[in-house]
Protein backbone atom coordinates (compact mmCIF):
# COMPACT_ATOMS: atom_id res chain seq x y z
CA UNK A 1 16.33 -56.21 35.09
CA UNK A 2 13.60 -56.70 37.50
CA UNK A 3 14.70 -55.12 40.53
CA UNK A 4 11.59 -52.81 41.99
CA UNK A 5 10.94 -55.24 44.93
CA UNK A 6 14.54 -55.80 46.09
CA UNK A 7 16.36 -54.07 48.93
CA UNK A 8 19.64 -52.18 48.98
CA UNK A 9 22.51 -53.03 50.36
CA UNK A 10 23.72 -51.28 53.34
CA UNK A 11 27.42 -52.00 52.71
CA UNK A 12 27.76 -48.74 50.57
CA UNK A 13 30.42 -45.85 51.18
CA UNK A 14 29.34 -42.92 49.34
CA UNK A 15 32.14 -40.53 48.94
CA UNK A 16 30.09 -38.37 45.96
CA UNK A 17 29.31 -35.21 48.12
CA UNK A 18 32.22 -35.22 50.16
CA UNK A 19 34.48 -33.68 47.31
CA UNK A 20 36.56 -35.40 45.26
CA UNK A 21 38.62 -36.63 47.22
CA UNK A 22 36.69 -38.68 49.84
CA UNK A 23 36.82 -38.58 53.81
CA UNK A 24 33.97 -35.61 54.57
CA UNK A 25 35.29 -33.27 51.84
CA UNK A 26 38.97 -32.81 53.49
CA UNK A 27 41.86 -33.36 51.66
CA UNK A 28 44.16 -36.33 53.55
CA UNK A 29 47.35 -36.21 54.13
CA UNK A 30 47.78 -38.64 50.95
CA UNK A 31 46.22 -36.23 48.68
CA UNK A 32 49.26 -33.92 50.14
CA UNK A 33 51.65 -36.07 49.34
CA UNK A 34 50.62 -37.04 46.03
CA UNK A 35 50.65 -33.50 44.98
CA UNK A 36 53.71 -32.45 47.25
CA UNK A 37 56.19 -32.49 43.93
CA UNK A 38 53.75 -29.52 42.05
CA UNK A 39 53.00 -27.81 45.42
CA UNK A 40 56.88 -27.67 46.48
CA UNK A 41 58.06 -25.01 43.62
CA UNK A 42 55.14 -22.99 43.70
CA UNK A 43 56.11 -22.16 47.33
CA UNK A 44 58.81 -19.99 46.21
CA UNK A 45 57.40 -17.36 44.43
CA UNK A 46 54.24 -14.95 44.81
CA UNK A 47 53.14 -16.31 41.46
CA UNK A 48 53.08 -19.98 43.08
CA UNK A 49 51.68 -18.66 46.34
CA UNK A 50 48.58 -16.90 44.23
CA UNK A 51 47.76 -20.27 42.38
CA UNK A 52 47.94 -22.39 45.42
CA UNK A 53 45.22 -19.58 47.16
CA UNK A 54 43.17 -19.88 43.62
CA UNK A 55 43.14 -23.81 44.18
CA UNK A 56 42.40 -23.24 48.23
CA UNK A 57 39.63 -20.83 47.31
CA UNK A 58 38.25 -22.91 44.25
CA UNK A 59 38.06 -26.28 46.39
CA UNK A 60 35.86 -24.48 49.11
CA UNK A 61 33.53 -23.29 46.79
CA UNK A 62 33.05 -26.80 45.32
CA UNK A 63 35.10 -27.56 42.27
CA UNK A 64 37.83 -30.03 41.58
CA UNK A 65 41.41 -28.64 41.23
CA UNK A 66 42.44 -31.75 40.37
CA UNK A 67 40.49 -31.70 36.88
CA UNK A 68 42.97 -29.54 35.74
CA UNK A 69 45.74 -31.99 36.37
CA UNK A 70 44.06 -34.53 34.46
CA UNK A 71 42.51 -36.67 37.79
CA UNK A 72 38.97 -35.30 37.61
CA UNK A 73 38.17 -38.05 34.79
CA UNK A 74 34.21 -37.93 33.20
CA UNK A 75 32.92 -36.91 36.62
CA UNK A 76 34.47 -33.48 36.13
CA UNK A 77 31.89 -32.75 33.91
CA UNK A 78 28.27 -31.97 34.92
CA UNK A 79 26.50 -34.04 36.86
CA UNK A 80 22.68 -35.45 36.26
CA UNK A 81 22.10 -36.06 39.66
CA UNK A 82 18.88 -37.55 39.06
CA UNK A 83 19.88 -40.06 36.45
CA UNK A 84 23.02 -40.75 38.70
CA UNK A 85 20.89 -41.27 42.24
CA UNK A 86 18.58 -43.50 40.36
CA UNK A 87 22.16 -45.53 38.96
CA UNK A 88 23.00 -45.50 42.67
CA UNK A 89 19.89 -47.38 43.93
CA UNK A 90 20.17 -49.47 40.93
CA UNK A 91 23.81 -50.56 41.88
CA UNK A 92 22.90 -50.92 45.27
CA UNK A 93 20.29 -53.50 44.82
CA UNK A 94 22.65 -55.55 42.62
CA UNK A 95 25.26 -55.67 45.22
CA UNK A 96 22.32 -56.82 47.79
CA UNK A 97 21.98 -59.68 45.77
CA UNK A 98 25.34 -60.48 45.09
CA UNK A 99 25.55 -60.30 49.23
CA UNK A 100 22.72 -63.01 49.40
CA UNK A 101 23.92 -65.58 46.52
CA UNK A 102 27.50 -65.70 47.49
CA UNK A 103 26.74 -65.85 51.45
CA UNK A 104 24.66 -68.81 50.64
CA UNK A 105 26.73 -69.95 47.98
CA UNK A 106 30.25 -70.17 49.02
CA UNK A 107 29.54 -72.64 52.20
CA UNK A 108 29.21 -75.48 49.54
CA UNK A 109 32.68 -74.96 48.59
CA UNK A 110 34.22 -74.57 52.20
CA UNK A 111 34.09 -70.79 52.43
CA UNK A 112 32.60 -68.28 54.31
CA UNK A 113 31.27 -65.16 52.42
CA UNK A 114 32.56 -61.88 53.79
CA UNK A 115 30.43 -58.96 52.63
CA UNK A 116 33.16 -56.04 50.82
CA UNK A 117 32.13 -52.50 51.08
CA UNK A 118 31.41 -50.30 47.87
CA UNK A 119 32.77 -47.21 47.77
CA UNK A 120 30.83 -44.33 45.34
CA UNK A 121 33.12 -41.56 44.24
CA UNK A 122 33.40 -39.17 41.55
CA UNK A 123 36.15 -38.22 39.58
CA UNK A 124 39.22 -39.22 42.46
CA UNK A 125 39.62 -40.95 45.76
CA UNK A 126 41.89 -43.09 48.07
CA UNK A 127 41.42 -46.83 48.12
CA UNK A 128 44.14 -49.18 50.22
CA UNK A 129 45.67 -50.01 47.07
CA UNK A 130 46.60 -46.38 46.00
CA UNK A 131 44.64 -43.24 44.45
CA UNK A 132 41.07 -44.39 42.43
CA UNK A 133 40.71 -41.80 39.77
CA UNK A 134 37.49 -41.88 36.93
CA UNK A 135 39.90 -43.25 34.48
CA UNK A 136 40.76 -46.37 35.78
CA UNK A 137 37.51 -47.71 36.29
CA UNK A 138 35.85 -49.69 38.92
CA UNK A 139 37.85 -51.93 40.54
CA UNK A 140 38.44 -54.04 43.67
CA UNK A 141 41.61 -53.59 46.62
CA UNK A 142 42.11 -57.09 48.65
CA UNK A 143 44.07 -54.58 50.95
CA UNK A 144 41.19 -52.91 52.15
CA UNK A 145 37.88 -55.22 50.86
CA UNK A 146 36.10 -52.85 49.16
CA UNK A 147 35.08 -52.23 45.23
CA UNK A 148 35.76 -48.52 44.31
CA UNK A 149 33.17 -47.26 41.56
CA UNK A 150 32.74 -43.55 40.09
CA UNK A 151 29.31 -44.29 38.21
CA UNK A 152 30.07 -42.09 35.18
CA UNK A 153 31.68 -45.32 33.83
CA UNK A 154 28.61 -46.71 32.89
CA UNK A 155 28.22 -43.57 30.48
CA UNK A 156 31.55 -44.50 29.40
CA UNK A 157 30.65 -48.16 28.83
CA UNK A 158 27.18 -46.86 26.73
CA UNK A 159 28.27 -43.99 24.63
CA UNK A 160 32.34 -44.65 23.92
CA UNK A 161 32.23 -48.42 24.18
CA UNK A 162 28.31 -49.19 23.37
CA UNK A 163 27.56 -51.29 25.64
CA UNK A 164 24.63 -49.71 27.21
CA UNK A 165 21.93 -51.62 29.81
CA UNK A 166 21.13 -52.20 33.30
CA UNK A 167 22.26 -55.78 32.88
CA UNK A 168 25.63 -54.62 31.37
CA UNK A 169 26.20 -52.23 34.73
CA UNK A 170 25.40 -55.31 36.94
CA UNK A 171 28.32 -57.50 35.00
CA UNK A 172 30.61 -55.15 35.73
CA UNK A 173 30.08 -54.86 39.11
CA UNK A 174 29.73 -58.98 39.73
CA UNK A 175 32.94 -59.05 38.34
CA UNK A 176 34.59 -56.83 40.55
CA UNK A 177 32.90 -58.79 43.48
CA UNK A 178 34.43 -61.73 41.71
CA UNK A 179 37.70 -60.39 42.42
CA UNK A 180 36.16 -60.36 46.42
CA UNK A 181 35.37 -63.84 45.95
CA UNK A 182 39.15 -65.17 44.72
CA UNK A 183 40.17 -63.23 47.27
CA UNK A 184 38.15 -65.12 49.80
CA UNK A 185 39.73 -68.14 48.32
CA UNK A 186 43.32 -66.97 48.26
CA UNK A 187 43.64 -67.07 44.92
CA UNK A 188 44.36 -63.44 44.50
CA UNK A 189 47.40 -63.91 47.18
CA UNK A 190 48.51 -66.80 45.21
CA UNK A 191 48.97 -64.87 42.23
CA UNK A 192 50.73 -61.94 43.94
CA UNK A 193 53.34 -64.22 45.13
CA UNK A 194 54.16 -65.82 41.98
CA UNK A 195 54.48 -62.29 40.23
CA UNK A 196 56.69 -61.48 42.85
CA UNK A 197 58.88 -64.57 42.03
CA UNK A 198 58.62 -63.63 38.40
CA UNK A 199 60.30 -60.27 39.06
CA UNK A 200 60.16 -58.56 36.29
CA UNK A 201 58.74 -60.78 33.46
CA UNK A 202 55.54 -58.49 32.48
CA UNK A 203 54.87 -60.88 29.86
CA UNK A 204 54.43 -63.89 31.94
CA UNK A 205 52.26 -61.82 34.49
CA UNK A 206 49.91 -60.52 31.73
CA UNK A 207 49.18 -64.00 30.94
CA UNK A 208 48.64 -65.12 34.36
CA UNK A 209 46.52 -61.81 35.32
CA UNK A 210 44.15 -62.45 32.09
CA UNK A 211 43.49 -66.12 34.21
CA UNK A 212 42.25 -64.00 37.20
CA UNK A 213 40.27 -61.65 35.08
CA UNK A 214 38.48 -64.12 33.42
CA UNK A 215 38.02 -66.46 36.65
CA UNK A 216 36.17 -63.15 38.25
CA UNK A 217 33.81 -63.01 34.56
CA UNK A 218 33.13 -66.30 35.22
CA UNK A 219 32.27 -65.96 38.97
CA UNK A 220 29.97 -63.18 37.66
CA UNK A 221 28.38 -65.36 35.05
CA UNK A 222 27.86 -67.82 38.48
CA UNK A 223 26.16 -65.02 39.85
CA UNK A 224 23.75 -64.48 37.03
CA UNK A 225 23.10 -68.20 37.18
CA UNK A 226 21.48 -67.69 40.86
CA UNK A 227 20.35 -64.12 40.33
CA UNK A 228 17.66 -65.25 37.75
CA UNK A 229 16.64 -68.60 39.50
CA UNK A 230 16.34 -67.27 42.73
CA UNK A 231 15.41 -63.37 41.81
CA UNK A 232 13.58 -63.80 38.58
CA UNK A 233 14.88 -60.02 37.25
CA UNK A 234 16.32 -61.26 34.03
CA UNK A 235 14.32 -59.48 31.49
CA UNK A 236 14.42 -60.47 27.48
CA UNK A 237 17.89 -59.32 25.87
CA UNK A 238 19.43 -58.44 29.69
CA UNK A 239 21.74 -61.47 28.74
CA UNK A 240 22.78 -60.28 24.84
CA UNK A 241 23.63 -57.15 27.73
CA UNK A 242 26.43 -58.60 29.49
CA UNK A 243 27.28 -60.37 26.90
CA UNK A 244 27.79 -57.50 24.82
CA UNK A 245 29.73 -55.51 27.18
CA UNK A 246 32.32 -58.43 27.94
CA UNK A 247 33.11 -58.31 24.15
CA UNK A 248 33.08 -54.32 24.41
CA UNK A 249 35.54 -54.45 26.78
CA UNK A 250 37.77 -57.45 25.67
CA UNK A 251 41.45 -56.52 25.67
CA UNK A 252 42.31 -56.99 21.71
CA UNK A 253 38.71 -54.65 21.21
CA UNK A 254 40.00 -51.98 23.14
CA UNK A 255 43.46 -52.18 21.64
CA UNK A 256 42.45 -51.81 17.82
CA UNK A 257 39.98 -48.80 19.16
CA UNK A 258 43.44 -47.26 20.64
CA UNK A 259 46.12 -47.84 18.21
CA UNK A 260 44.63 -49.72 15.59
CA UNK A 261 46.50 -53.42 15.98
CA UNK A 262 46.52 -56.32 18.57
CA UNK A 263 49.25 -56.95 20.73
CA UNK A 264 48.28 -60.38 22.71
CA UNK A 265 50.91 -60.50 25.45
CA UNK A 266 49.86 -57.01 26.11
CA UNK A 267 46.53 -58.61 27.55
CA UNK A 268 45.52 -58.20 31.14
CA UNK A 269 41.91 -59.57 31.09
CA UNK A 270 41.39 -61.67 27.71
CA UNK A 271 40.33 -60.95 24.70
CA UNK A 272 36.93 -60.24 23.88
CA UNK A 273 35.61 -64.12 23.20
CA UNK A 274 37.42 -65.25 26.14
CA UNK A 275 35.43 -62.91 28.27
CA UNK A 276 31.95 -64.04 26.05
CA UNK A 277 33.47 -67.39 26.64
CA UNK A 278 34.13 -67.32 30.62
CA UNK A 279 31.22 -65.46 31.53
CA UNK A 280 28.28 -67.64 29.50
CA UNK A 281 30.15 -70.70 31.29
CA UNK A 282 29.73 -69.19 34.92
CA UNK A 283 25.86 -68.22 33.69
CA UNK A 284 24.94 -71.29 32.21
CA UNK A 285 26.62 -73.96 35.09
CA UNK A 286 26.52 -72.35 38.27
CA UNK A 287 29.02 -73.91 39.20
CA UNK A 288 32.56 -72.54 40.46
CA UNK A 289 34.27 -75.79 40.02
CA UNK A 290 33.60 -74.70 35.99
CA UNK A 291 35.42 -71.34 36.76
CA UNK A 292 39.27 -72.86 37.33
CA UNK A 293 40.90 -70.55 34.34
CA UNK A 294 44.66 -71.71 35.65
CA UNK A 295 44.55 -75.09 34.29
């Protein structure tokens, strides 16, 4: 991608150096919470009271207790911090243009583009929709507008799932903003209510939460549409890219790398052609109107 030239977005929260937890390296009163059930019992003996002092001591001289627990994810490990600051400037300059398409974008179709805030972390965080750990990838909370991303993903997305690429980072990211985007419209409400309705019929909300997921890889594809004809940074094979890492990351893919077999109503974003299928749509017609996965 041809992005030298372009600017960075502003709208960036970048939680990597304040811990692990986010919020100037202090642990919030969530955090507390969260781990109240393991701190509780080691209270009551000196044992307990020695490993609680070994965690107190070990987070002020920089490492991540919760690693041990299992919440540290990839960004546990070492850090290239050069490779990762140029991945932040990258990712910065594709949200700046996802900012300028969809604010000039949406007004055609009666909406007003309100820019969400991206929020870097590594390994765990908070996010209005709960704790963001590593593992869960990026994603997007309509509680508090803002995309939560621990860039060690990509890494993830190149070496386990091979989907390597600059293009392939900027899908995944236009997708989450995709999720900004149905939220903008409502549609994201929409669905919450009817999965409320639904109780507790996980099969029926799979199938209607694979519509949203491929709605937002089609709303990315839209973006793609109007980030090459108004940017010009599509480079040759930055499309087989995105492609590539839709399939990579296509629901009955990932379940035959886990357990070996395909379990359909198990789906919560579409297989892997559906997510080819929905994203080259968005890409080739710019058009939202194209991007209605609920009929």
């Amino acid at each position: 991608m041809r992005l030298d030239h372009e600017e960075e977005s502003r709208n960036v929260e970048d939680r990597r150096r304040s811990g692990s937890y986010g919020g100037g390296g202090k642990i919030s009163m969530g955090t507390l919470m969260m781990l109240w059930p393991i701190i509780r019992p080691l209270l009551r003996s000196k044992f307990g009271l020695l490993v609680i002092g070994a965690g107190v001591l070990a987070y002020m001289a920089g490492f991540n207790p919760l690693s041990l627990l299992g919440m540290g994810g990839v960004s546990s490990h070492p850090v290239n911090k050069a490779k990762e600051e140029k991945q932040a400037v990258f990712i910065k300059k594709v949200l700046k243009s996802t900012e300028d398409i969809w604010t000039q974008l949406l007004p055609k179709y009666g909406l007003r583009y309100k820019k969400p805030v991206l929020v870097l972390y590594r390994g765990y965080t908070h996010s209005g929709c709960g704790g963001a750990q590593s593992q869960m990838g990026p994603f997007y909370c309509p509680v508090d507008k803002k995309v939560y991303l621990d860039l060690s993903f990509f890494d993830e997305l190149a070496r386990r799932h091979n989907a390597p690429g600059d293009f392939a980072q900027a899908y995944v990211l236009a997708h989450e903003i995709g999720h900004h985007v149905q939220d903008l419209a409502g549609t994201l409400d929409k669905v919450q209510r009817i999965k409320q309705q639904w109780g507790g019929n996980s099969r029926r909300a799979n199938a209607l939460q694979v519509k949203v997921e491929l709605q937002a890889d089609c709303y990315a594809g839209v973006w793609g549409h109007y980030a090459q004809k108004q940017f010009n940074m599509l480079e040759p094979g930055d499309l087989e890219e995105a492609l590539n890492a839709a399939s990579a990351i296509g629901d009955d893919t990932l379940q035959k790398e886990a357990t070996g077999r395909v379990r359909p109503d198990a789906f919560t974003h579409g297989s892997s052609a559906q997510r080819v299928t929905w994203f080259r749509r968005g890409f080739e017609s710019g058009d939202l109107r194209q991007c209605n996965t609920f009929k």
